[in-house]
Protein backbone atom coordinates (compact mmCIF):
# COMPACT_ATOMS: atom_id res chain seq x y z
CA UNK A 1 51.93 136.27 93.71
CA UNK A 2 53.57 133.41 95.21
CA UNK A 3 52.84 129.94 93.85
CA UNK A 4 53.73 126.27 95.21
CA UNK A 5 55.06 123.04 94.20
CA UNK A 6 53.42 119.77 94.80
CA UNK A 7 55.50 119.36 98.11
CA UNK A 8 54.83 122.59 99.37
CA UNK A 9 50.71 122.16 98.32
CA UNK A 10 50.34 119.36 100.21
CA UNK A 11 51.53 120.26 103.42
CA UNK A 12 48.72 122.88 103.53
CA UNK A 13 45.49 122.03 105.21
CA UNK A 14 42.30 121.62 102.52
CA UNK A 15 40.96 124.52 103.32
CA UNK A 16 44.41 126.46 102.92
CA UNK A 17 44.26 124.96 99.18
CA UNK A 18 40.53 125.75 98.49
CA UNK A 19 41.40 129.85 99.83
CA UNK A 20 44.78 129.55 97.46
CA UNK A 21 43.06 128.24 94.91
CA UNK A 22 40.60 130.88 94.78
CA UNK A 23 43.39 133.59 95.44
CA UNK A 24 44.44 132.53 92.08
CA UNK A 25 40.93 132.43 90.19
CA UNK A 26 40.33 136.00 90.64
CA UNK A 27 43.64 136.61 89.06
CA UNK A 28 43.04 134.21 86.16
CA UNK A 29 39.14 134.53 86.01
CA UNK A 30 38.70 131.14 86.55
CA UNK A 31 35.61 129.94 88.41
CA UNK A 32 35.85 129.72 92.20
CA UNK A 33 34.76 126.68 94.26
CA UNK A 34 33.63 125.81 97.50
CA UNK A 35 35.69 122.67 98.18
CA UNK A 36 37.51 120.03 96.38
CA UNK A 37 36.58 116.09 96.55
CA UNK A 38 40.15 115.56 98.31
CA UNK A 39 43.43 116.70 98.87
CA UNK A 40 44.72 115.20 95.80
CA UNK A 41 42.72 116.84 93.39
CA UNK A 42 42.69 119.95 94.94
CA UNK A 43 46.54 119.71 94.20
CA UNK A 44 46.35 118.87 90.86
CA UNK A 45 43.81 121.75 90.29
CA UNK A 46 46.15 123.86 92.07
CA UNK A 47 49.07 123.37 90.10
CA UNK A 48 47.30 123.71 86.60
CA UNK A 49 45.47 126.91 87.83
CA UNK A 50 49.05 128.75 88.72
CA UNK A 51 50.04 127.57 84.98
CA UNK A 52 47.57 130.37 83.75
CA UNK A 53 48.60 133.13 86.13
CA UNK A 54 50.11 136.22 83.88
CA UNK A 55 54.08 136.61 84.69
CA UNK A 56 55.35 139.20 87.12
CA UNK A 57 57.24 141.74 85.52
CA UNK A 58 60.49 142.59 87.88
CA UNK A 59 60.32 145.55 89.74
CA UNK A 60 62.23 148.14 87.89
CA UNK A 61 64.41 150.54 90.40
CA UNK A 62 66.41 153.68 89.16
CA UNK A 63 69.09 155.25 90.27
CA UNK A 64 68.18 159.23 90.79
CA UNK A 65 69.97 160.14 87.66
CA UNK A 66 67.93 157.59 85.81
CA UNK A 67 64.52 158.85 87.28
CA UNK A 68 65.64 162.44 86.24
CA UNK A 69 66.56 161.51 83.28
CA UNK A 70 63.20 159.25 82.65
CA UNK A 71 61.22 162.17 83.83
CA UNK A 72 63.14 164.47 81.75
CA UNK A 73 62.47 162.45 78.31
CA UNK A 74 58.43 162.14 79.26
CA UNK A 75 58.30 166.27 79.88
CA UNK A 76 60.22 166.97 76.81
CA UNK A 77 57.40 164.43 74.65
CA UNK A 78 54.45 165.65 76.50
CA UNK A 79 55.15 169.36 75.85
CA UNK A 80 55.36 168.35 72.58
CA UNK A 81 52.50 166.37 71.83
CA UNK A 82 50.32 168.52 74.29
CA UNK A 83 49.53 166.00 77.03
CA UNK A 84 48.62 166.06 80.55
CA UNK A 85 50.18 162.91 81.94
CA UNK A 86 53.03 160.58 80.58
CA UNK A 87 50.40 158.07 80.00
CA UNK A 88 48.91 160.04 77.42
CA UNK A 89 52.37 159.26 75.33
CA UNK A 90 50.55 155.67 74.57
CA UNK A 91 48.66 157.59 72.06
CA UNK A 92 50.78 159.84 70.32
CA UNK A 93 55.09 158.63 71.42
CA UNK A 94 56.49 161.87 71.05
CA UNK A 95 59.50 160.72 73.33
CA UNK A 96 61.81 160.69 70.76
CA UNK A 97 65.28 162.27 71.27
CA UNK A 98 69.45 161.80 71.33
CA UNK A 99 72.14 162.37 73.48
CA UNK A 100 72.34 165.70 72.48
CA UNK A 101 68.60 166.24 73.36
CA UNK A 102 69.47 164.38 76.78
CA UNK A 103 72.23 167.02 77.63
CA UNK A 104 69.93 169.84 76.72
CA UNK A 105 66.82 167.84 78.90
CA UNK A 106 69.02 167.63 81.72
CA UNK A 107 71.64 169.45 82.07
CA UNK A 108 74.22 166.80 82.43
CA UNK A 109 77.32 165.96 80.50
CA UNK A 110 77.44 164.14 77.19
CA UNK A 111 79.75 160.90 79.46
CA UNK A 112 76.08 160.95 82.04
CA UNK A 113 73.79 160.86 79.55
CA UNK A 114 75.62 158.44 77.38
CA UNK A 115 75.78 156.34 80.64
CA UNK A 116 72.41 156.88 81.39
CA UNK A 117 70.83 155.56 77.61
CA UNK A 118 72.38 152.58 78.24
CA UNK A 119 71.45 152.03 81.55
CA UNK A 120 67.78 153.16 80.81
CA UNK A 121 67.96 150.82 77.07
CA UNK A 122 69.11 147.63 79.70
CA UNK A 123 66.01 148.29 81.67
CA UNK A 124 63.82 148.29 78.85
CA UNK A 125 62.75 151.89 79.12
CA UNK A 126 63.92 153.04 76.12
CA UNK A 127 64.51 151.68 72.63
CA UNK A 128 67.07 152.33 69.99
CA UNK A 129 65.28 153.17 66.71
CA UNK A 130 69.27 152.37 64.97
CA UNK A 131 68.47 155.19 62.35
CA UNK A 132 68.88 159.34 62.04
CA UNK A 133 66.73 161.47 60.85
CA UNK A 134 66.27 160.64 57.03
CA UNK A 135 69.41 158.71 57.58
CA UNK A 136 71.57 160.95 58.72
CA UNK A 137 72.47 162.41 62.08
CA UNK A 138 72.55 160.56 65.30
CA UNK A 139 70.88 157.56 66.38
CA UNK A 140 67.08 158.40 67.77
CA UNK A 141 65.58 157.08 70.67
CA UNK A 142 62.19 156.71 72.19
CA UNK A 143 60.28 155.61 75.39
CA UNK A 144 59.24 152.05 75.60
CA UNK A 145 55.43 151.33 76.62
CA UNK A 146 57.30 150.34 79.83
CA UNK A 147 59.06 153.47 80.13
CA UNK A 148 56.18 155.44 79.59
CA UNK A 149 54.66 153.04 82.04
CA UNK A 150 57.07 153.90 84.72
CA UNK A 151 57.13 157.65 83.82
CA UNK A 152 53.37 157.70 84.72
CA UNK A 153 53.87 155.88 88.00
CA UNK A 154 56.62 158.11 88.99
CA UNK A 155 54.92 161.48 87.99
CA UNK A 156 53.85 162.21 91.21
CA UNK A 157 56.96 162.14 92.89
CA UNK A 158 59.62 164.46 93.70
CA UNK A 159 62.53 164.46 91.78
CA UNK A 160 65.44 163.69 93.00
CA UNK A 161 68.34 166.46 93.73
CA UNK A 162 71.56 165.38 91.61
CA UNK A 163 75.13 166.54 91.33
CA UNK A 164 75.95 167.41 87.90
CA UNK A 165 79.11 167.70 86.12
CA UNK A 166 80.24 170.10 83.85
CA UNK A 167 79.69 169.72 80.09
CA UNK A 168 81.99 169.58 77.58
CA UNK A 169 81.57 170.67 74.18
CA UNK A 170 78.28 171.58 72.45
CA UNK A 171 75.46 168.97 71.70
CA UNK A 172 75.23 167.89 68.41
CA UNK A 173 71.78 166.37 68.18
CA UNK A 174 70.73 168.79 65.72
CA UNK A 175 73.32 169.46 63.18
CA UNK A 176 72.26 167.63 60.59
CA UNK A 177 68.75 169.14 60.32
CA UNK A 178 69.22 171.51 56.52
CA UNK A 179 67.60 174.53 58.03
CA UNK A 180 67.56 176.27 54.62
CA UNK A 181 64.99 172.38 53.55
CA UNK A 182 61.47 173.59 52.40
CA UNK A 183 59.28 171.99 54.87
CA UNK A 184 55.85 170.39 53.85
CA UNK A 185 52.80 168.56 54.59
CA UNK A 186 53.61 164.72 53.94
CA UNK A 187 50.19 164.22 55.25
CA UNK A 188 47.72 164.91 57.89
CA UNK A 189 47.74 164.39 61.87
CA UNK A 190 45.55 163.92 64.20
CA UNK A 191 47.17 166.91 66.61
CA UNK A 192 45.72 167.58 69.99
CA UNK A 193 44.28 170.73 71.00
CA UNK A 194 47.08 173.50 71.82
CA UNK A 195 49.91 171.28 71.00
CA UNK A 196 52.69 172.31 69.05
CA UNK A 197 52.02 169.76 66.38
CA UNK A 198 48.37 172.08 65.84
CA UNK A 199 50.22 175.02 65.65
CA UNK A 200 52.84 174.04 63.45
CA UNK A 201 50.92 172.29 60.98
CA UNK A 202 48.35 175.05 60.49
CA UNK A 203 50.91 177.18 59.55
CA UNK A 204 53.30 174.76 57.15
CA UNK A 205 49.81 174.40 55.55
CA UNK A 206 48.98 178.14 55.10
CA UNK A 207 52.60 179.29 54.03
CA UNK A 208 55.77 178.20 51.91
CA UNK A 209 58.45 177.82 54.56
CA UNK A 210 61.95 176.57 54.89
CA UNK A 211 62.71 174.72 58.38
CA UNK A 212 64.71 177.70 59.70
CA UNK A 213 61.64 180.22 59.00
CA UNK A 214 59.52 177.51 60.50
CA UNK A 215 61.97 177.13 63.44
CA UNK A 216 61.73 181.05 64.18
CA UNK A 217 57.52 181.27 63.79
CA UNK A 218 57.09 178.34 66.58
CA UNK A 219 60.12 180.24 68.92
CA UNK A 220 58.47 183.38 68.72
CA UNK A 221 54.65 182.41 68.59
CA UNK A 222 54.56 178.80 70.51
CA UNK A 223 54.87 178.20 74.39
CA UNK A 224 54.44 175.32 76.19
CA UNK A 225 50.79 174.40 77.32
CA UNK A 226 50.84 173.63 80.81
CA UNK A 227 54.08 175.95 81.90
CA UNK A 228 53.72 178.90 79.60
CA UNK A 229 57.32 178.55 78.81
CA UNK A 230 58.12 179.96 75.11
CA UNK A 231 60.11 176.95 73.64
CA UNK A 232 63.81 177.13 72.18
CA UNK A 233 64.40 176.70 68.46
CA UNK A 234 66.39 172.66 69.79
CA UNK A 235 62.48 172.18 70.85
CA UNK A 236 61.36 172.83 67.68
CA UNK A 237 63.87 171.59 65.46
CA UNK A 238 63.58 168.27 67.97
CA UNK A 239 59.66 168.76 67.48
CA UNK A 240 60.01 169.16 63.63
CA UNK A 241 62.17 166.00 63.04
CA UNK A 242 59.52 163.72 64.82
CA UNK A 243 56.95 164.39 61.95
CA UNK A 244 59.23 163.63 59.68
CA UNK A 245 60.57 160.22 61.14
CA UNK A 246 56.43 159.43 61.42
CA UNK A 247 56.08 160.70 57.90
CA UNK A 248 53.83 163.50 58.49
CA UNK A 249 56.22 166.06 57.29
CA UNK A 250 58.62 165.97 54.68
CA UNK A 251 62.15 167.68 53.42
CA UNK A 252 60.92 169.26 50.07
């Protein structure tokens, strides 16, 4: 909302101020008022009341990689975490991924999605957690509360159509998961209903698995809630290295 300087205030008529003023009160929750005594208070007042008003956030505008790639990151969490709309991430971030996850999300090539990280990280949609998976392995990244903001505002939209160049090598955002690990409970979760956290923690608790006999239960048994897609053992792998960052699951 636009505000005004002393100058600018007192060119307006009284009643201009009183209707400004009030514009401003049901932003702020300030009483409203009916008049002022004179001009010069009703400047004064003016000025202190637009003190209180909550800052504007800048309108954040992608390019259509960026919104595919934004879009891309939500899916991949909600699937995960069995949610309906990006919102729903507030609750339970399962947004986490790499560049290699990125390639595999969208289909572009390792220089894009490089390119788009940072360009998404300078917006403040995403964050750089600066550490691997128990240390090791590639940087992980998640949506910001801004991201997932934007994600939910965008959801209805179309996505855009994009030109994608060919990738070049394999993605690597998974090597350094030890698929022969035992896999265990570190402790319990709060999983929503047909996610694949539900799944995969009922069955860590009834059995004594290592991460690749996990990995192959989930690929044959698990699909996606709202698609019906069976998921791919990166999904799981991706899926299974988010409870342990949290510390719900643990490398035995």
């Amino acid at each position: 909302m636009n505000t005004y300087n002393a100058t600018e205030l007192n060119s307006l008529k009284l009643a201009e101020i009183v209707d400004l003023y009030n514009a401003y009160a049901t932003i702020t929750g300030d009483k409203q008022v009916k008049k002022f005594r004179d001009k010069p208070t009703a400047v004064k007042r003016t000025l202190e009341i637009q003190t209180r008003l909550p800052e504007e956030k800048p309108v954040v505008e992608l390019t259509d990689k960026e919104h595919v790639a934004l879009m891309a990151i939500a899916q991949n969490g909600l699937d995960g975490m069995g949610g309906e709309e990006p919102a729903d991430l507030h609750s339970d971030n399962f947004s986490w991924f790499d560049n290699g996850d990125l390639i595999q999300l969208t289909g572009m090539s390792k220089h894009q999605c490089s390119g788009l990280m940072a360009a998404l990280e300078e917006k403040g949609l995403i964050v750089n957690s600066e550490e691997g998976v128990n240390g090791e392995g590639p940087d992980q990244w998640y949506m910001s509360d801004e991201g997932i903001d934007l994600a939910q505002n965008l959801k209805d939209q179309p996505l855009p159509e994009i030109k994608k160049e060919a990738k070049k090598g394999n993605s690597k955002g998974n090597s350094k998961t030890d698929m022969n690990a035992k896999i265990v409970i570190a402790k319990q979760r709060n999983n929503q209903e047909g996610s694949i956290g539900e799944m995969m923690f009922n069955h860590v608790a009834e059995n004594d698995l290592t991460v690749q006999e996990l990995v192959d239960f989930m690929v044959a048994n698990y699909t996606k809630p709202r698609s019906n897609v069976p998921v791919t053992a990166a999904f799981v792998i991706n899926s299974i290295r988010y409870f342990v960052r949290e510390g719900s699951l643990k490398f035995a």
